[in-house]
Protein backbone atom coordinates (compact mmCIF):
# COMPACT_ATOMS: atom_id res chain seq x y z
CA UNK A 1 77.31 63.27 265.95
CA UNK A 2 75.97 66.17 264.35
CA UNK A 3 75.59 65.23 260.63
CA UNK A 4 73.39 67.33 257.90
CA UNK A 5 72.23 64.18 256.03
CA UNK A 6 69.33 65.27 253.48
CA UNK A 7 67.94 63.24 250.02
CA UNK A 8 65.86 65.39 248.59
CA UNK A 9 64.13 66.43 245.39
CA UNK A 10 66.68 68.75 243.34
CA UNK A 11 65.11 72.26 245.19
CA UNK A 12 65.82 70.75 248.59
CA UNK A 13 68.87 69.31 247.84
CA UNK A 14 70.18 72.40 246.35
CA UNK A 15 69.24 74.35 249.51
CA UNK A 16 70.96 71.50 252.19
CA UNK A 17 74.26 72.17 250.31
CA UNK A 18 73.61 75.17 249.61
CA UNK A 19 73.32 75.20 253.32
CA UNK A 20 76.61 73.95 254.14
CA UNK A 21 78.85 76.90 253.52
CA UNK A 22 77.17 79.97 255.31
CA UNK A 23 73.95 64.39 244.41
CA UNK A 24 80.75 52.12 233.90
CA UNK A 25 83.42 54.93 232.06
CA UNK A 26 87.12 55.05 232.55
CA UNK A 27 88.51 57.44 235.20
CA UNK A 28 90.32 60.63 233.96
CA UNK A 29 92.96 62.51 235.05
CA UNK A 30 93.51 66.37 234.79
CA UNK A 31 96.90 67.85 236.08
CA UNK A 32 95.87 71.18 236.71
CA UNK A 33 94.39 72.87 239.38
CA UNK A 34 90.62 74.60 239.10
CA UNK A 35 90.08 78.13 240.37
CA UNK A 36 85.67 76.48 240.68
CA UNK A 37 84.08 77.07 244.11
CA UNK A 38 84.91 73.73 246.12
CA UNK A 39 87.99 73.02 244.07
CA UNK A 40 91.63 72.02 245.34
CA UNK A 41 93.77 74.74 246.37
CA UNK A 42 97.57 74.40 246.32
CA UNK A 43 97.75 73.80 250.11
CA UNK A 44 96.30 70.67 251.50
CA UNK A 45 93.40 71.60 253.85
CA UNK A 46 93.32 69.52 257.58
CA UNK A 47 89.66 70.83 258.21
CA UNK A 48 87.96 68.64 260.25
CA UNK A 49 84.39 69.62 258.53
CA UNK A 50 84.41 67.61 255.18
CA UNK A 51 81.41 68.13 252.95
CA UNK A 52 80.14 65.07 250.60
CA UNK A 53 77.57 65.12 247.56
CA UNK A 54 76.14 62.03 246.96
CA UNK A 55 74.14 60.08 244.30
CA UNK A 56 70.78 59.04 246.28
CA UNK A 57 71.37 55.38 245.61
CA UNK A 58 74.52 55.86 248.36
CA UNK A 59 72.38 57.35 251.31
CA UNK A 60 72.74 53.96 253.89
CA UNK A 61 75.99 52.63 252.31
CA UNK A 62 77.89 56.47 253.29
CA UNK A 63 75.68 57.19 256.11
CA UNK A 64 77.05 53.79 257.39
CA UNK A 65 81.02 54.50 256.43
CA UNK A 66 80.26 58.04 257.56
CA UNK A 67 79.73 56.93 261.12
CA UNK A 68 82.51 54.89 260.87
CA UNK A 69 84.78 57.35 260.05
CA UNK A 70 83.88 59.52 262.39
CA UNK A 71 84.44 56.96 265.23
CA UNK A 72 87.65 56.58 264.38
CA UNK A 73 88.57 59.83 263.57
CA UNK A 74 87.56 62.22 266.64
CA UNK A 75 86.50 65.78 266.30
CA UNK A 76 85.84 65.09 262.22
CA UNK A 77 82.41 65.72 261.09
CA UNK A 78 80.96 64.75 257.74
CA UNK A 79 78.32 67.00 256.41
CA UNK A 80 76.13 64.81 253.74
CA UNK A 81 74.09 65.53 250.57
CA UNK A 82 72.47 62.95 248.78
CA UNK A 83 70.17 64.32 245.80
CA UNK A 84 69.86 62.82 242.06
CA UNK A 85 73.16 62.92 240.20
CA UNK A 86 72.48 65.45 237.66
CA UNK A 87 71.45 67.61 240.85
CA UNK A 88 74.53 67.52 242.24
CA UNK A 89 76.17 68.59 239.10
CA UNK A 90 74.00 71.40 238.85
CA UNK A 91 75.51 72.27 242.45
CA UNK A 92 78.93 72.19 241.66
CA UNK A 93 78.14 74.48 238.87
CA UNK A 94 76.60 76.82 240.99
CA UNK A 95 79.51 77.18 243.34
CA UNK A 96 78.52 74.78 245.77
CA UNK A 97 81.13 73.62 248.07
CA UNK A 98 82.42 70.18 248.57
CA UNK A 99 85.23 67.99 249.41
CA UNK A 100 83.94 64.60 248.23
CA UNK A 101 81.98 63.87 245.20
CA UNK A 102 79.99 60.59 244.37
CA UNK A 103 77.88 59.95 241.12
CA UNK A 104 75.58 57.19 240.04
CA UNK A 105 77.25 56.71 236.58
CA UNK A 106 80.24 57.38 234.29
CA UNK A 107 77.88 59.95 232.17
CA UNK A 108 77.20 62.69 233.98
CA UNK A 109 80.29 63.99 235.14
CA UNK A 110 81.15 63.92 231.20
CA UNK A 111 78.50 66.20 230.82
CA UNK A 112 79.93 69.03 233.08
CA UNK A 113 82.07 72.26 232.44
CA UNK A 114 85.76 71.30 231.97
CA UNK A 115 86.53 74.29 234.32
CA UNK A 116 84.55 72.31 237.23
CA UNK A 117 85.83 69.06 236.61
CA UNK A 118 89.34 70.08 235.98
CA UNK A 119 92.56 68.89 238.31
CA UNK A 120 89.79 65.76 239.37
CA UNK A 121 90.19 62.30 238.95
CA UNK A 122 87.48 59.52 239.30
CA UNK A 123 87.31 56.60 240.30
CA UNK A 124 85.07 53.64 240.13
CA UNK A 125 84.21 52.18 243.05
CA UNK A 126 81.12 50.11 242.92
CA UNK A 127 78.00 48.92 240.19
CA UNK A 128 74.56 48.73 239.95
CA UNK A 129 71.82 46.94 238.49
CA UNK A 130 67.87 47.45 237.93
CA UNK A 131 65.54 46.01 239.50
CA UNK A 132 61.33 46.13 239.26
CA UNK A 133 59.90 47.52 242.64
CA UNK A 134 56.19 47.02 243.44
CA UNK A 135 54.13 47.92 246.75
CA UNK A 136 54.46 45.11 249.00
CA UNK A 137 53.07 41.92 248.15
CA UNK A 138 53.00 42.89 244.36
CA UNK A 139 48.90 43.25 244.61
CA UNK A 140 49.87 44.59 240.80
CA UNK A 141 50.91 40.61 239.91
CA UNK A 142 54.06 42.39 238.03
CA UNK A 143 56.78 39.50 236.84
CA UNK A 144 58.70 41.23 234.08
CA UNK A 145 59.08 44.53 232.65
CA UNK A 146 56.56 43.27 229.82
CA UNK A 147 54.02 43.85 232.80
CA UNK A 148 55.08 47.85 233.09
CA UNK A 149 52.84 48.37 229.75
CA UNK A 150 49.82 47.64 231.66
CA UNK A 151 50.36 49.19 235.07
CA UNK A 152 50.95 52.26 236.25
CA UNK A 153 54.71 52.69 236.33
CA UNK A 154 57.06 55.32 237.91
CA UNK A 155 60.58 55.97 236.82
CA UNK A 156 63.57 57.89 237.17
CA UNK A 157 63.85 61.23 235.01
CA UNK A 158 65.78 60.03 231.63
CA UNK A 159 68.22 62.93 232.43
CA UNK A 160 69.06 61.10 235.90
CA UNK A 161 71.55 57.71 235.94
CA UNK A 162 68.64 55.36 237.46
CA UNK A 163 66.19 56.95 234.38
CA UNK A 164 68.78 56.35 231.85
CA UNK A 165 69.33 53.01 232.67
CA UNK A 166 65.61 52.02 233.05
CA UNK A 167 65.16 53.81 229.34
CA UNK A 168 67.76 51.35 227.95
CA UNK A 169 66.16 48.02 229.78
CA UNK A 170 62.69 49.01 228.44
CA UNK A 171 64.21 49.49 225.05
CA UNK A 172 66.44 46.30 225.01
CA UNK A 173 63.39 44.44 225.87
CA UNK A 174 60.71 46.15 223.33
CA UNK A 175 58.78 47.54 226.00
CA UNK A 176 56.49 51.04 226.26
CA UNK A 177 55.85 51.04 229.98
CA UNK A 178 52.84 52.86 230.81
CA UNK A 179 54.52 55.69 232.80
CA UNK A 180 52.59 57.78 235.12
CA UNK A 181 55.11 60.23 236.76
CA UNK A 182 58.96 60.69 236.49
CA UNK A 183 60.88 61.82 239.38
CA UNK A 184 64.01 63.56 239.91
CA UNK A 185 65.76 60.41 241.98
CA UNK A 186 65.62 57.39 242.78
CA UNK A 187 64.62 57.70 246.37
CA UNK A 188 61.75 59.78 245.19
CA UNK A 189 60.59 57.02 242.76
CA UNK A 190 60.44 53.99 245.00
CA UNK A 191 58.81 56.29 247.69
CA UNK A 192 55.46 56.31 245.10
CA UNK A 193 55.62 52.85 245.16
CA UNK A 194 56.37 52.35 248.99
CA UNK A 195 53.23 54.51 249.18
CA UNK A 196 50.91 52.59 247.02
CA UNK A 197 50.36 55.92 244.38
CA UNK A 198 52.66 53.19 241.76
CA UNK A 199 52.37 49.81 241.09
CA UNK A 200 55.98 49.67 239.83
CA UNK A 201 58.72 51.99 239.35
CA UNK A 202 62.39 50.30 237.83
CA UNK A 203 64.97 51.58 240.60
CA UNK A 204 68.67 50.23 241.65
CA UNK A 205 68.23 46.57 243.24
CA UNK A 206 70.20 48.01 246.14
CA UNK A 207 67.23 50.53 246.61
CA UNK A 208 64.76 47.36 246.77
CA UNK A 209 67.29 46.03 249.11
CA UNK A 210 67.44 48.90 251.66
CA UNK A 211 63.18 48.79 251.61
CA UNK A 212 63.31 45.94 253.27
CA UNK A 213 59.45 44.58 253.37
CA UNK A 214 58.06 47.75 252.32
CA UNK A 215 58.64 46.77 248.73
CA UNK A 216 58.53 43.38 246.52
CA UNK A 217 61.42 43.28 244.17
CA UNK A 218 60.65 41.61 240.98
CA UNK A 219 63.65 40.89 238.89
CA UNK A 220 64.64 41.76 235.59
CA UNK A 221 65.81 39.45 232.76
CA UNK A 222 69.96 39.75 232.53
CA UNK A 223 69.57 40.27 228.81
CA UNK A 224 67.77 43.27 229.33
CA UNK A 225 69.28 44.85 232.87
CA UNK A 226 72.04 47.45 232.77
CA UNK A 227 74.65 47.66 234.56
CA UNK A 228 76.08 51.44 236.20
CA UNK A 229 79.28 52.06 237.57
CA UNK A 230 79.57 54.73 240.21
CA UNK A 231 82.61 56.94 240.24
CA UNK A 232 83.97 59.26 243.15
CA UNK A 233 86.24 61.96 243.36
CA UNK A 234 88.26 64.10 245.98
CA UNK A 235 87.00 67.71 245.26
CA UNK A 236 89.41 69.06 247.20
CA UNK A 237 92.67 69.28 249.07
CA UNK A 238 91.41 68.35 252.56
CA UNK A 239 93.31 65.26 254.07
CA UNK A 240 90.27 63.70 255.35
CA UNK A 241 88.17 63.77 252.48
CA UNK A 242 91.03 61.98 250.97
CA UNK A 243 91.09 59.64 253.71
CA UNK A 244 86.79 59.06 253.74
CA UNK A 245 87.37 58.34 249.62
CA UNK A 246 90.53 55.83 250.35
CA UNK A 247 87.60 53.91 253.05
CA UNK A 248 85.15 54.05 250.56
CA UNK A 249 87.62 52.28 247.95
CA UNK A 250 89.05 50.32 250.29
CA UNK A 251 88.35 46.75 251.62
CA UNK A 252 86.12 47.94 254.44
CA UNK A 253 83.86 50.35 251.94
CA UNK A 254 84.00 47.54 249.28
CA UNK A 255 82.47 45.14 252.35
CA UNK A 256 79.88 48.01 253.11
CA UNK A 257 78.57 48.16 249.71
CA UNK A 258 78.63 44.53 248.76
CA UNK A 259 76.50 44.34 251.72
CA UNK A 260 74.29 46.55 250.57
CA UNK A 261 74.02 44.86 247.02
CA UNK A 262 76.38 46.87 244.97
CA UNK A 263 78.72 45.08 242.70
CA UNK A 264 82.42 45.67 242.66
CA UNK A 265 84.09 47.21 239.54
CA UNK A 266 85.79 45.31 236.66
């Protein structure tokens, strides 16, 4: 299998799709076509090359129904992006191509160009919630997100899904973390506390899950988590991306991501 698979800061992740030609709201419909780059043509494509853009949250859950996929479909091969989701819709408004879209919340593909979203319909396919990361064996004693006012504390950009969500938590529970970097996704912000330069960072609890012992997950008080759905959309015409979106969606994609701590949609 030869599979681009990059999660990146928003530079790099721009350049790996970049590369690839030559990152809980209701879902919307739009019945016509878009003329955007990466956009459905009239003709169903039967390309065997499927590009996907993925929120970083996503990298082992796809990665995993990736492989999958391609087992069972010979001769396809799934070229993968993961990057912060306002990266990838920076992307798709530069023209970069794709064939599968996946973002970490409801909000940001509201905030792009109706010309790039247009003929596309979402659908939500899994949830999230927060969770307090600290280097293992929590040497910062961290047990609630009261603690993030007197440690140092990375967290997600507030323009990126994880960022907004850890902006609401801190403000449902009256809380000025003492914030030493922001990053552009959530990969990026548990890696400075895998690497000791944090004491905490708030990230997805499937993030904390996919550590493994690297990290000690300290959890957050229901009344003040938040909850993310993740939507997905085919961005084009081409059978199998249709078909790698129906798996995700489906009972064996739903199994995948449970497994990996996401929460199904309501």
């Amino acid at each position: 299998m030869n599979r681009s698979l990059t999660t990146a800061t928003a530079a790099t992740a721009s350049a790996a799709v970049l590369g690839l030609s030559g990152c809980g709201g209701s879902s919307s419909t739009n019945s016509s076509g878009s003329n955007a780059a990466g956009s459905s043509s009239a003709t169903a494509s039967s390309s065997k090359t499927i590009t996907v853009l993925a929120a970083a949250s996503l990298t082992e859950s796809f990665t995993k129904l990736a492989e999958d996929f391609e087992k069972n479909h010979p001769g396809v091969e799934i070229k993968m992006s993961f990057a912060g989701s306002q990266d990838i819709a920076r992307q798709l408004k530069g023209g970069a191509p794709a064939d599968v879209v996946a973002m970490a919340d409801t909000t940001t593909p509201k905030t792009m160009p109706a010309d790039i979203t247009q003929g596309k319909t979402w659908t939500d396919f899994a949830t999230n919630e927060l969770e307090i990361a600290t280097p293992k064996g929590n040497p910062g004693h961290v047990s609630d997100l009261a603690s993030l006012a007197k440690v140092n504390t990375v967290l997600c950009a507030k323009t990126v899904p994880c960022g907004r969500a850890a902006d609401k938590a801190l403000t449902k529970a009256n809380v000025h973390a003492h914030v030493v970097s922001y990053e552009q996704n959530v990969k990026s912000t548990l890696a400075k506390v895998s690497s000791g330069d944090a004491d905490a960072a708030v990230v997805y609890r499937t993030d904390v899950k996919a550590a493994g012992d690297k990290v000690t997950g300290v959890d957050i008080a229901s009344g003040s988590n938040v909850k993310t759905t993740l939507p997905i959309a085919t961005w084009s015409n081409n059978e199998y991306a249709k078909q790698f979106v129906q798996l995700i969606t489906g009972a064996e994609g739903r199994k995948v991501l449970s497994d990996a701590g996401f929460g199904s949609p309501s």
